[in-house]
C-alpha atoms as a PDB file:
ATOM      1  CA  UNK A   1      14.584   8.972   0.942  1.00  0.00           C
ATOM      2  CA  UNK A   2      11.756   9.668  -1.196  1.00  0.00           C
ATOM      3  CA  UNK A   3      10.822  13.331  -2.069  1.00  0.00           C
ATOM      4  CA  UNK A   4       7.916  15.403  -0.445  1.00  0.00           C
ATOM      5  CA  UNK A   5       6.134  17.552  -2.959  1.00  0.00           C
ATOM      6  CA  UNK A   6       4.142  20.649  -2.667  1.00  0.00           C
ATOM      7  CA  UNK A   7       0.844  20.292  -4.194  1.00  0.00           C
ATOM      8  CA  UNK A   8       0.067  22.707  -7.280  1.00  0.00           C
ATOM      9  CA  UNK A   9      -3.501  22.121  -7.412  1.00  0.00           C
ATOM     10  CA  UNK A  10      -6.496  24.735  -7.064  1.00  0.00           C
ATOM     11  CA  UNK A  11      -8.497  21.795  -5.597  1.00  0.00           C
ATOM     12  CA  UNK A  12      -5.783  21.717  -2.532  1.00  0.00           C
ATOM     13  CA  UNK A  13      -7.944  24.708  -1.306  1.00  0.00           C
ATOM     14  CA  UNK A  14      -7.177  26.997   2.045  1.00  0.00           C
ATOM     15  CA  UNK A  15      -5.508  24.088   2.910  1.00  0.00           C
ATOM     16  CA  UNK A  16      -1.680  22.902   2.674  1.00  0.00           C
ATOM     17  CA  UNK A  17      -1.246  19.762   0.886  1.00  0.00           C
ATOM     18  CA  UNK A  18       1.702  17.365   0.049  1.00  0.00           C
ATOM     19  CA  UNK A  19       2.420  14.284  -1.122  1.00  0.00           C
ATOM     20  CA  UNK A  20       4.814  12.059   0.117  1.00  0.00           C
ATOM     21  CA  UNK A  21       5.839  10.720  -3.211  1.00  0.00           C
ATOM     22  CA  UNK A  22       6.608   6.937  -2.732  1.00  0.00           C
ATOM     23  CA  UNK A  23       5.955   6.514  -6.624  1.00  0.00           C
ATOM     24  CA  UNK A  24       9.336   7.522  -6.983  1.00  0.00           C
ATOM     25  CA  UNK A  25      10.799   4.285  -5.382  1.00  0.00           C
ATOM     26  CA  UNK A  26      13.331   2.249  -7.333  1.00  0.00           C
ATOM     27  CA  UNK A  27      10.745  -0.543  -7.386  1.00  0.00           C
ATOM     28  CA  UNK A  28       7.634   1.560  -8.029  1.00  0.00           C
ATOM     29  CA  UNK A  29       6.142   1.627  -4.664  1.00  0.00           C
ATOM     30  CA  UNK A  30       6.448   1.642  -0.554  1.00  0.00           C
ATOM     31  CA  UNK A  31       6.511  -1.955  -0.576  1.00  0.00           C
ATOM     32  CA  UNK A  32      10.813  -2.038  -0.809  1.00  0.00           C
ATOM     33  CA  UNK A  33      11.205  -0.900   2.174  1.00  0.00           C
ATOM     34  CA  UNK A  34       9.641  -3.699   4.275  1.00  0.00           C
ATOM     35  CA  UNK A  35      11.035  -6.092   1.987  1.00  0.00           C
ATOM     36  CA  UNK A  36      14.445  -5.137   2.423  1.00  0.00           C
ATOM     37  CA  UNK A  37      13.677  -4.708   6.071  1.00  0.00           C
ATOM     38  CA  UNK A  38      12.700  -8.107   6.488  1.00  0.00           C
ATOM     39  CA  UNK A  39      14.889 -10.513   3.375  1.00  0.00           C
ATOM     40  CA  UNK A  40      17.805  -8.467   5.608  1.00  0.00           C
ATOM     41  CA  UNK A  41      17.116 -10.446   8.338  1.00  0.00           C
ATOM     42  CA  UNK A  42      16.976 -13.911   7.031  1.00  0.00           C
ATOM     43  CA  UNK A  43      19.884 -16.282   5.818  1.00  0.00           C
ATOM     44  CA  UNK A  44      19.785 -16.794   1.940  1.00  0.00           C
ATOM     45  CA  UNK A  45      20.193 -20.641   2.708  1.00  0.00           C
ATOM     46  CA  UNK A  46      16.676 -20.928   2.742  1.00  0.00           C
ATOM     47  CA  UNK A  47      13.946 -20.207  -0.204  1.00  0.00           C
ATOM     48  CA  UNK A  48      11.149 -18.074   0.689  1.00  0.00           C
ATOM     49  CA  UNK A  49       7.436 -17.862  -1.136  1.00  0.00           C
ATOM     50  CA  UNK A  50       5.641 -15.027  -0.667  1.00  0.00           C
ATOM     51  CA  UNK A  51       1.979 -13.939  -1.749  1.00  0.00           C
ATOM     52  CA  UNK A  52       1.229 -10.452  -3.151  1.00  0.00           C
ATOM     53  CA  UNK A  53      -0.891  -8.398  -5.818  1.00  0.00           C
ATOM     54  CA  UNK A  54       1.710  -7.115  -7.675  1.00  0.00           C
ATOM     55  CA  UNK A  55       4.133  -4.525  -5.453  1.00  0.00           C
ATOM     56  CA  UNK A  56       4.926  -6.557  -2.819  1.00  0.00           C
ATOM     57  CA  UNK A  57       5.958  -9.562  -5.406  1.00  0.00           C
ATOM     58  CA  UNK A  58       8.345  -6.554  -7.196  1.00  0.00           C
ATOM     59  CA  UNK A  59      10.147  -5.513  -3.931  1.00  0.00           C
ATOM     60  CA  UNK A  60      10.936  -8.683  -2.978  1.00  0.00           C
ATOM     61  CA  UNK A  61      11.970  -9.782  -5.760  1.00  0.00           C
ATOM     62  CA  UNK A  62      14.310  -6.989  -6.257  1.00  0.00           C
ATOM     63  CA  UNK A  63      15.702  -7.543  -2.341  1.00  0.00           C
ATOM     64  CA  UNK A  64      15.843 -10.944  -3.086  1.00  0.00           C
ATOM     65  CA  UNK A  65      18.366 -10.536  -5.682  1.00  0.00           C
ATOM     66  CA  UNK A  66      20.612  -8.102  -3.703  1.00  0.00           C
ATOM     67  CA  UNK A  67      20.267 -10.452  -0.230  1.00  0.00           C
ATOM     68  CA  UNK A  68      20.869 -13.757  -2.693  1.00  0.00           C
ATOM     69  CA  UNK A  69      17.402 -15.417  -1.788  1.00  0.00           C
ATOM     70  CA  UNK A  70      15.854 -17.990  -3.967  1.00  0.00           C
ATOM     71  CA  UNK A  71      12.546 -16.280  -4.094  1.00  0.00           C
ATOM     72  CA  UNK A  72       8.723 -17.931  -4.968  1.00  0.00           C
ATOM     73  CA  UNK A  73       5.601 -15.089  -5.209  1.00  0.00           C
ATOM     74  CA  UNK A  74       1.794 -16.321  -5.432  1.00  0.00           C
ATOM     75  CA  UNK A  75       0.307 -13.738  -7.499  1.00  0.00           C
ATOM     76  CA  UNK A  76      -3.763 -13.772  -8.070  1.00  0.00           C
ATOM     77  CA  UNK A  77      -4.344 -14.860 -11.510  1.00  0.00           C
ATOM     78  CA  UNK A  78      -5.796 -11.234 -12.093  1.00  0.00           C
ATOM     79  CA  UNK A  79      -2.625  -9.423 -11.702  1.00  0.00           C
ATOM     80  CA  UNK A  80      -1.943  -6.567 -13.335  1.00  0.00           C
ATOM     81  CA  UNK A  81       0.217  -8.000 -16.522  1.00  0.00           C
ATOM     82  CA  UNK A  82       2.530  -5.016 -16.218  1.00  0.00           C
ATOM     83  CA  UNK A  83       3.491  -5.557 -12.423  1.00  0.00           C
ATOM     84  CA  UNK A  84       3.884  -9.523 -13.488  1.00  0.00           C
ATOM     85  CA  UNK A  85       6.060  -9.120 -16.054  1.00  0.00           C
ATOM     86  CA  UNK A  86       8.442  -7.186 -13.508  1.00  0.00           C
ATOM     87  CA  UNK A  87       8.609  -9.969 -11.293  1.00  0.00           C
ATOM     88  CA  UNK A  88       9.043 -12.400 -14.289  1.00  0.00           C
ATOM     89  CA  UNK A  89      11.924  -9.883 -15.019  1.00  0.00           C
ATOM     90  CA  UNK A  90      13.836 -10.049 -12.087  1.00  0.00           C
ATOM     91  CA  UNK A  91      14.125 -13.980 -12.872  1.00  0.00           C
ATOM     92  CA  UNK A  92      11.734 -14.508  -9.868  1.00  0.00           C
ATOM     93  CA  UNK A  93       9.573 -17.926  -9.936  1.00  0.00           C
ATOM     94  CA  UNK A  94       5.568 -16.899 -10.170  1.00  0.00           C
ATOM     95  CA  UNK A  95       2.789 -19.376  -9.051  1.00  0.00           C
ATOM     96  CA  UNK A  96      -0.636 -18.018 -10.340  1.00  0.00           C
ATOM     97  CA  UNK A  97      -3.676 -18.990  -8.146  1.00  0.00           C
ATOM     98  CA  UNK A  98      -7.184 -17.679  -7.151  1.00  0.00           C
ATOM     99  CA  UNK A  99      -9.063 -14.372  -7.320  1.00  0.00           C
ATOM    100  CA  UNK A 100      -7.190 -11.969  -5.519  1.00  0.00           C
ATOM    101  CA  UNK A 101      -4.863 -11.647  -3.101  1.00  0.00           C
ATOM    102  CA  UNK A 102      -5.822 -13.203  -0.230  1.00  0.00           C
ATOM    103  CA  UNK A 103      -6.480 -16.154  -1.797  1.00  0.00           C
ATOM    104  CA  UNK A 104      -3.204 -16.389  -3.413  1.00  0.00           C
ATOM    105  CA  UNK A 105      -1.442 -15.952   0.246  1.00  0.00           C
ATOM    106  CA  UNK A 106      -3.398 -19.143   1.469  1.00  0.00           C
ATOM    107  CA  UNK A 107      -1.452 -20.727  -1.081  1.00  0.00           C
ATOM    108  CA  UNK A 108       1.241 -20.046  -0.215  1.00  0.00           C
ATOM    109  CA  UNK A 109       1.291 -20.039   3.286  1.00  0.00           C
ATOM    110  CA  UNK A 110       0.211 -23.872   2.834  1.00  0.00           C
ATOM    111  CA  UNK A 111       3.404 -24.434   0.675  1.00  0.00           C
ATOM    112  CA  UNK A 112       5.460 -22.635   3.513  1.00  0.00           C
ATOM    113  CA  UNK A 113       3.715 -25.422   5.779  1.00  0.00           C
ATOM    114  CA  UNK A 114       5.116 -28.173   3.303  1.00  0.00           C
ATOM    115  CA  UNK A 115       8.418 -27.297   4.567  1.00  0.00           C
ATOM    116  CA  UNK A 116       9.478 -25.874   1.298  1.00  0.00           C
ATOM    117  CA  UNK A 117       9.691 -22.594   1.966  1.00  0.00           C
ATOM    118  CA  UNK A 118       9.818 -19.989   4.555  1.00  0.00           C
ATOM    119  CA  UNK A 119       6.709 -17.556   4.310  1.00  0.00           C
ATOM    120  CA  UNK A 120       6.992 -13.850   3.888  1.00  0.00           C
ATOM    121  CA  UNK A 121       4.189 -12.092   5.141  1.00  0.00           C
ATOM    122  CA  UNK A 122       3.307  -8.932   2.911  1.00  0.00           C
ATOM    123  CA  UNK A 123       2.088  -6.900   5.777  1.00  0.00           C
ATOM    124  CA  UNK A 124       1.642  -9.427   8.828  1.00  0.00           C
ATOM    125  CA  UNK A 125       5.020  -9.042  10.491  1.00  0.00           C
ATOM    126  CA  UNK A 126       7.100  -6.563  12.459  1.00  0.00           C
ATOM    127  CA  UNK A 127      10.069  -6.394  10.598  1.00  0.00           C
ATOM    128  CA  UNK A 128       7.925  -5.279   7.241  1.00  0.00           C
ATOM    129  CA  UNK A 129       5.722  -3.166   9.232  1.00  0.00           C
ATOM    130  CA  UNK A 130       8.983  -1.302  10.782  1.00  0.00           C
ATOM    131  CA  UNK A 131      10.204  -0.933   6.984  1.00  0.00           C
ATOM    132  CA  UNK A 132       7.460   0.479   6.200  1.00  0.00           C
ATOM    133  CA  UNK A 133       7.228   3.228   9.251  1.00  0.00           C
ATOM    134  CA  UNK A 134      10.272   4.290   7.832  1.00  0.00           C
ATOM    135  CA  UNK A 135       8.451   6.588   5.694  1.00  0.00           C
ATOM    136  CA  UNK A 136       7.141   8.357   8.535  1.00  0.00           C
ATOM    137  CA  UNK A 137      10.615   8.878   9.975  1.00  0.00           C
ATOM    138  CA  UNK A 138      11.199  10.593   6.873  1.00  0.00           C
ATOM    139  CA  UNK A 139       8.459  12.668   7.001  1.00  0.00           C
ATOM    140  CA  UNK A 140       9.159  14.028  10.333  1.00  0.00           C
ATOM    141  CA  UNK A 141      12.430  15.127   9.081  1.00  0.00           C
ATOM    142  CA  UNK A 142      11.018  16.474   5.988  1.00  0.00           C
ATOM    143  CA  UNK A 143       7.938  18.445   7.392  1.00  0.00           C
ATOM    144  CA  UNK A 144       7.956  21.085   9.835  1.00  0.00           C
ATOM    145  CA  UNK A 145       4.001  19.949  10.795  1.00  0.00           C
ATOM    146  CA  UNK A 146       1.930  17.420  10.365  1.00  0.00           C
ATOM    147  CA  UNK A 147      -1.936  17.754  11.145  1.00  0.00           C
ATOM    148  CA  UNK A 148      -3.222  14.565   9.176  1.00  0.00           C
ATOM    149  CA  UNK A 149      -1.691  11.838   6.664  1.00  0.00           C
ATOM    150  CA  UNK A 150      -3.927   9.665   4.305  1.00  0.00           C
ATOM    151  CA  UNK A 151      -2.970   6.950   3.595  1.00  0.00           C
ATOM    152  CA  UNK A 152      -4.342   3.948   1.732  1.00  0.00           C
ATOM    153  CA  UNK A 153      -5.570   0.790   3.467  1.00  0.00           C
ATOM    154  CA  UNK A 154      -5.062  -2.740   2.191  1.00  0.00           C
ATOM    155  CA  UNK A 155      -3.235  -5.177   4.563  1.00  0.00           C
ATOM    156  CA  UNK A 156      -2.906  -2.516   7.359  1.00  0.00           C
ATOM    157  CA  UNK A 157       1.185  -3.047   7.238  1.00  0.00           C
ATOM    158  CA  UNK A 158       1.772   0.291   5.731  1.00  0.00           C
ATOM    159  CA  UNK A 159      -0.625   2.101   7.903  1.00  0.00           C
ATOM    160  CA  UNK A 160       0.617   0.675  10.911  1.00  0.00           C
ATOM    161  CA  UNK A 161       4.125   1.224  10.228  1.00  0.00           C
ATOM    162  CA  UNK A 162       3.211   4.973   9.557  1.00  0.00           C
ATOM    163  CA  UNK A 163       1.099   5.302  12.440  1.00  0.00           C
ATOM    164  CA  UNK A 164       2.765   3.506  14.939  1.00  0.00           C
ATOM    165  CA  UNK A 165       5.690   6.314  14.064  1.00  0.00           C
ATOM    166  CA  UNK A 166       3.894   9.556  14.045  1.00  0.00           C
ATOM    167  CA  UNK A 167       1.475   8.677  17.129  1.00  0.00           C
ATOM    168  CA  UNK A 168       5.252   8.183  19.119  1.00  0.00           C
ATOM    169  CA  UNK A 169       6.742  11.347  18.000  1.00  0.00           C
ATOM    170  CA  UNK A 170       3.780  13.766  16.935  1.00  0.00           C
ATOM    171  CA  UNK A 171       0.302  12.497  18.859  1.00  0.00           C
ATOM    172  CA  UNK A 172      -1.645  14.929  17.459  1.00  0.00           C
ATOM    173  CA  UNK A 173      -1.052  13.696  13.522  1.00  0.00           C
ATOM    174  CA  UNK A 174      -4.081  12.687  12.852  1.00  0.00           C
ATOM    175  CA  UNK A 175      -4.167   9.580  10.925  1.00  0.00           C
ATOM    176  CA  UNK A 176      -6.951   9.001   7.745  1.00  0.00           C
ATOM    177  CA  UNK A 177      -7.354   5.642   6.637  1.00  0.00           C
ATOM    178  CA  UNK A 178      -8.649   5.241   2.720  1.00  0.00           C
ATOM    179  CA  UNK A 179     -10.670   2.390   1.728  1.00  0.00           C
ATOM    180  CA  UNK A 180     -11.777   1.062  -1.560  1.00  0.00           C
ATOM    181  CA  UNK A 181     -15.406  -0.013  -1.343  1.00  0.00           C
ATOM    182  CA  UNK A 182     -14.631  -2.654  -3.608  1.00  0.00           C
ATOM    183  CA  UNK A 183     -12.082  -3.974  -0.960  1.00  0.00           C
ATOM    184  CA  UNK A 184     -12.546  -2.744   1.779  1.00  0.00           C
ATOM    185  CA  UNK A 185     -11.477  -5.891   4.656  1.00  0.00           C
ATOM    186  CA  UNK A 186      -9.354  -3.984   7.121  1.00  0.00           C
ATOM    187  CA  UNK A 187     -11.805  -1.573   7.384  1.00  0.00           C
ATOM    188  CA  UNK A 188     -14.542  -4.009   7.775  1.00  0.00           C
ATOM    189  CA  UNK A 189     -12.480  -6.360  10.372  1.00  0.00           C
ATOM    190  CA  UNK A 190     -11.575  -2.705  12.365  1.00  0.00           C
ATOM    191  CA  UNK A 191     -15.415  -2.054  12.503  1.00  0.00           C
ATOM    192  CA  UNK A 192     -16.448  -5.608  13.652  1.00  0.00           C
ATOM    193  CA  UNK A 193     -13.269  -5.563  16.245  1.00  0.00           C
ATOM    194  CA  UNK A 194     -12.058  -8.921  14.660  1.00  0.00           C
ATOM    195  CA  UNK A 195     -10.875 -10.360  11.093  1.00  0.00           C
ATOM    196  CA  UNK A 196     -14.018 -10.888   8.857  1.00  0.00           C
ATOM    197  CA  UNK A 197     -14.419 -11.546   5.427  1.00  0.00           C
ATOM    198  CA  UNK A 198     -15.700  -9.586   2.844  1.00  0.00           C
ATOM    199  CA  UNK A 199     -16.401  -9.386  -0.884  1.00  0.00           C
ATOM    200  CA  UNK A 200     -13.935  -8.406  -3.056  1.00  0.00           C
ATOM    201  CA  UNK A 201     -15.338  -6.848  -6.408  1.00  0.00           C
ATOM    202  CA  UNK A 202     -12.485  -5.573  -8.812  1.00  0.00           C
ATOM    203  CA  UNK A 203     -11.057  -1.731  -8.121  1.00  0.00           C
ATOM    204  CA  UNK A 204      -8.547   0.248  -9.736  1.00  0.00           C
ATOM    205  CA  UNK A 205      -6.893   0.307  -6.449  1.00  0.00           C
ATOM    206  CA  UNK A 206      -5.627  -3.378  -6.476  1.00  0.00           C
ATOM    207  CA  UNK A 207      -2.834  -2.828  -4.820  1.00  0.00           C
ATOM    208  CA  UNK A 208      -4.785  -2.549  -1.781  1.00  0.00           C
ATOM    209  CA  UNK A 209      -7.239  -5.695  -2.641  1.00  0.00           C
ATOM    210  CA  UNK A 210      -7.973  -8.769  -0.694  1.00  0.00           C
ATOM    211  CA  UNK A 211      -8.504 -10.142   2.520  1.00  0.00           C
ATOM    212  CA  UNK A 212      -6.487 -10.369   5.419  1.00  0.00           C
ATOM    213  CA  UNK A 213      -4.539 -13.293   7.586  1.00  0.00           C
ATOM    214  CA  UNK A 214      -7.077 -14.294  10.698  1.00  0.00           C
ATOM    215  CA  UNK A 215      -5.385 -13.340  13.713  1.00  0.00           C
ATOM    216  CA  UNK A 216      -2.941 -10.508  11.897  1.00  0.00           C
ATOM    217  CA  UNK A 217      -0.966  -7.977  14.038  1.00  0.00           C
ATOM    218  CA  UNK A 218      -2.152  -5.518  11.745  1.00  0.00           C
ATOM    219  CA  UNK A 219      -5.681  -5.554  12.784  1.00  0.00           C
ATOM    220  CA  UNK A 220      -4.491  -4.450  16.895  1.00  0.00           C
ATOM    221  CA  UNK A 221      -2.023  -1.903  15.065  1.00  0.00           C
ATOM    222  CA  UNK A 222      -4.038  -0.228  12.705  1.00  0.00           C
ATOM    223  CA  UNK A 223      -6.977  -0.033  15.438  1.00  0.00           C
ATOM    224  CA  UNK A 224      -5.062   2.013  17.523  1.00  0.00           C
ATOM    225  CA  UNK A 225      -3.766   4.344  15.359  1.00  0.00           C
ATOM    226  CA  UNK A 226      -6.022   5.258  12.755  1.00  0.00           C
ATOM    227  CA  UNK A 227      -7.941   7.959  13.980  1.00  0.00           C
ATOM    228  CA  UNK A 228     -11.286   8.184  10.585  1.00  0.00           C
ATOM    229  CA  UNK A 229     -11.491   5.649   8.254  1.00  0.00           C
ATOM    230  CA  UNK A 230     -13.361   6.943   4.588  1.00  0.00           C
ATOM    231  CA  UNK A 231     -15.087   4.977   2.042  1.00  0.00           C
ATOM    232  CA  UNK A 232     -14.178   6.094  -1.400  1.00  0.00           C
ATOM    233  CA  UNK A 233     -16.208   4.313  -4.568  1.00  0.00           C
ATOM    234  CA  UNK A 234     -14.653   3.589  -8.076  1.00  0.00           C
ATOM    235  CA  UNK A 235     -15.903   6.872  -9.509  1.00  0.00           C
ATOM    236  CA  UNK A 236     -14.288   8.790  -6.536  1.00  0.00           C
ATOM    237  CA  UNK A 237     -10.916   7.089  -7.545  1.00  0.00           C
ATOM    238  CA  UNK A 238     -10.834   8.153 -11.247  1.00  0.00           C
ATOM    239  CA  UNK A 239     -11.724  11.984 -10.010  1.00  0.00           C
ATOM    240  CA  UNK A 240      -8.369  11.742  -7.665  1.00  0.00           C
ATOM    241  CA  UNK A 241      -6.303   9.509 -10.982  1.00  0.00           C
ATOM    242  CA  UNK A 242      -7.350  12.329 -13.139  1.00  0.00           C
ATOM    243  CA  UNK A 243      -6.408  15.366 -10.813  1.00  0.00           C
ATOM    244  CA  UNK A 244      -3.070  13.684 -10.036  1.00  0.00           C
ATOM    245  CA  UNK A 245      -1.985  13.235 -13.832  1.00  0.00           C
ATOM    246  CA  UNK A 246      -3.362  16.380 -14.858  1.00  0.00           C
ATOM    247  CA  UNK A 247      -2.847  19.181 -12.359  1.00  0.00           C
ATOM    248  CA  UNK A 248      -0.373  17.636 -10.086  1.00  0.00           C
ATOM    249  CA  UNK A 249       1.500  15.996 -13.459  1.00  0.00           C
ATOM    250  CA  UNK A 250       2.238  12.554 -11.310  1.00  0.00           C
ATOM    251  CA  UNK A 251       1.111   9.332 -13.141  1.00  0.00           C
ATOM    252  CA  UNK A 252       0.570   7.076 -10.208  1.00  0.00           C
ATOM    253  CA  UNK A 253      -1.122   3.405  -9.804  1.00  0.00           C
ATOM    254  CA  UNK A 254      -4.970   3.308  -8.157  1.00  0.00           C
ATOM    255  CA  UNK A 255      -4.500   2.748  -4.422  1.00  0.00           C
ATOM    256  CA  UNK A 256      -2.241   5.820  -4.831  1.00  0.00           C
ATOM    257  CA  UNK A 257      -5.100   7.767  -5.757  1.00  0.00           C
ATOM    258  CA  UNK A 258      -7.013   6.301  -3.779  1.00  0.00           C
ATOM    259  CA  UNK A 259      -5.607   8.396  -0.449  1.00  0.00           C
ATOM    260  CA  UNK A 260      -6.203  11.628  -2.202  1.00  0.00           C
ATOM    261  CA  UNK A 261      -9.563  10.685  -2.765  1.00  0.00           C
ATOM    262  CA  UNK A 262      -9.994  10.133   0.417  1.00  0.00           C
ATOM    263  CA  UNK A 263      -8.495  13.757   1.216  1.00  0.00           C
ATOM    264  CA  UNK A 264     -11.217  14.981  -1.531  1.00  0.00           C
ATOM    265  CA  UNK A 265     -13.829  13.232   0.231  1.00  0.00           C
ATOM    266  CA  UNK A 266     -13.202  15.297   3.250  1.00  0.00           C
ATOM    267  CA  UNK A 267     -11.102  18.632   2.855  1.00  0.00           C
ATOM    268  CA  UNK A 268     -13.425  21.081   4.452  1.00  0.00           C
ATOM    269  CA  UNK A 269     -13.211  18.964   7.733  1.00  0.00           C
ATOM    270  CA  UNK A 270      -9.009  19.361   7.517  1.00  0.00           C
ATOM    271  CA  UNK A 271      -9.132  23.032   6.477  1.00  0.00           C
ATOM    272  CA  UNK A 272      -6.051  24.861   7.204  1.00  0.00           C
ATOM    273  CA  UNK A 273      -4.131  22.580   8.210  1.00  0.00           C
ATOM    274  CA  UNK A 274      -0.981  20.639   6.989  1.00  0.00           C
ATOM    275  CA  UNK A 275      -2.571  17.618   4.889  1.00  0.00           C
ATOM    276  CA  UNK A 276       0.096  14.729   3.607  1.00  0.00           C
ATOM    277  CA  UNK A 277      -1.018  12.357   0.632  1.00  0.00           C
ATOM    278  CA  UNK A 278       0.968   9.106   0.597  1.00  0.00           C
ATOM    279  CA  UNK A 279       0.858   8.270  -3.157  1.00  0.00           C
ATOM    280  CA  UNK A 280       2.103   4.887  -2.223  1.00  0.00           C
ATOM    281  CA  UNK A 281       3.254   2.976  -5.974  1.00  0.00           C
ATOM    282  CA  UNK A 282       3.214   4.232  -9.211  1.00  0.00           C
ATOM    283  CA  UNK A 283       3.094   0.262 -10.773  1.00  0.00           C
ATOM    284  CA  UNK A 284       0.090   0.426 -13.096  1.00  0.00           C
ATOM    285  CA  UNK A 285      -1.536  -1.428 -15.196  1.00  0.00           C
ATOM    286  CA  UNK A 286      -1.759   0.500 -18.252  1.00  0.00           C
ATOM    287  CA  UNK A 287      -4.808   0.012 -20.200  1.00  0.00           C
ATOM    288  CA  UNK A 288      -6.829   0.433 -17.076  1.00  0.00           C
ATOM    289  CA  UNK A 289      -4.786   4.130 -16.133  1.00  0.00           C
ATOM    290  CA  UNK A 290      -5.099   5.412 -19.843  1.00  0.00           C
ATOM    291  CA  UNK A 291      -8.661   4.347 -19.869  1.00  0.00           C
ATOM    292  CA  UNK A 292      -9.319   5.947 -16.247  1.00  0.00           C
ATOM    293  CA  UNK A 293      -7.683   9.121 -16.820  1.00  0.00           C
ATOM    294  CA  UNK A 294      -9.059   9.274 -20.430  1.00  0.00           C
ATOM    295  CA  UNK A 295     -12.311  10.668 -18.952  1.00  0.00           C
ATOM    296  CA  UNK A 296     -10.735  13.888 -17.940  1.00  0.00           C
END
């Protein structure tokens, strides 16, 4: 169980604010518990590929070595060098290919179609999406109240999972999901009430980067229980890095930030009410945090 954490900040308001602080995962991020969810379900007889931008890659590759998988991750050949050098770490074999992310899981779904391999979705399947509502099972434990969560959108698996959770057991939560303009497909695909594609320009939250499968569960998921999507730019993201590391003293990856910028973007609407941050990884890329955070 990760810790929930009162926010210290001025900027917090009238309102109540916490973060649910999944930076403090043994792998860095959120993304361990679907992986464990789902390499716990499959025979070790078999090697799997997976695609990811960096967390996913990490989680798996630590569940892999506990479960005793032989484990493959497509990583976009702009991957953060610190989050590769984890997976490279954990003795994990790394195939480099396109852009971003979505065109590194095209890869590798292909090789899963070879025969080679059995695919691991990073967010398009149940048993990762359930992992990852357990954070909301946590939270309902943990928290008296809930009147919104924010939480950052990239594949829609963690958002679903979260959702899917508090809409059962607490219908009022509202849910906020936080999108990079840089990267912003989900959001784009929920607006146009089908998978689309859209540009993906390069944002400090890369975790949440890339496209998503055609057809995903995700998109039906995260349609029904996201309640506002927001829009937050580059500039919008280094305001929330900065306040993190500075008044709230947590050091946190971009798509982390991104879903208190999203909070920042609209607090008077939520005040005084009980407001939950996910901060979802804390894997960073560290020229690219010290430069971000240098502009406080």
């Amino acid at each position: 169980m990760t810790p929930v954490l009162s926010s210290c900040s001025a900027q917090a308001g009238n309102a109540e604010l916490y973060f649910k602080a999944e930076n403090f995962q043994t792998t860095g991020s959120f993304k361990l518990r679907g992986a464990m969810a789902k390499l716990t379900s499959l025979p070790p007889d078999r090697p799997l590929i997976t695609a990811s931008s960096g967390n996913h890659g990490i989680a798996c590759s630590h569940a892999a070595r506990i479960c005793g998988h032989n484990l493959t991750v497509v990583l976009p050949e702009t991957v953060a060098q610190s989050k590769l050098a984890k997976i490279k770490n954990l003795g994990t074999e790394v195939i480099l290919h396109g852009a971003e992310s979505g065109l590194a899981e095209v890869h590798a779904r292909q090789l899963a179609d070879s025969g080679q391999f059995v695919y691991v979705s990073p967010y398009n399947d149940t048993e990762v999406i359930a992992g990852q509502g357990t954070i909301a099972l946590e939270l309902l434990e943990q928290l008296p109240h809930i009147d919104n969560i924010f939480v950052a959108m990239g594949g829609g698996g963690l958002i679903s999972g979260i959702g899917s959770v508090l809409k059962a057991f607490l219908p009022q939560c509202r849910i906020i999901g936080v999108s990079a303009t840089n990267s912003a497909a989900l959001a784009a695909s929920m607006a146009a009430g089908k998978v689309v594609e859209t540009q993906h320009l390069d944002t400090l939250a890369d975790g949440i980067a890339g496209g998503i499968d055609k057809g995903s569960i995700t998109l039906a998921l995260a349609s029904e229980v996201i309640d506002r999507v927001v829009h937050c730019s580059e500039e919008e993201i280094v305001v929330a890095l900065n306040s993190l590391a500075w008044s709230e003293k947590q050091i946190v990856e971009g798509a982390a930030a991104l879903a208190l910028a999203g909070y920042f973007a609209t607090k008077e609407d939520y005040a005084g009410q009980v407001n939950v941050v996910l901060l979802c990884g804390a894997n960073f890329d560290k020229e690219a945090l010290l430069a971000a955070i240098a502009t406080n």
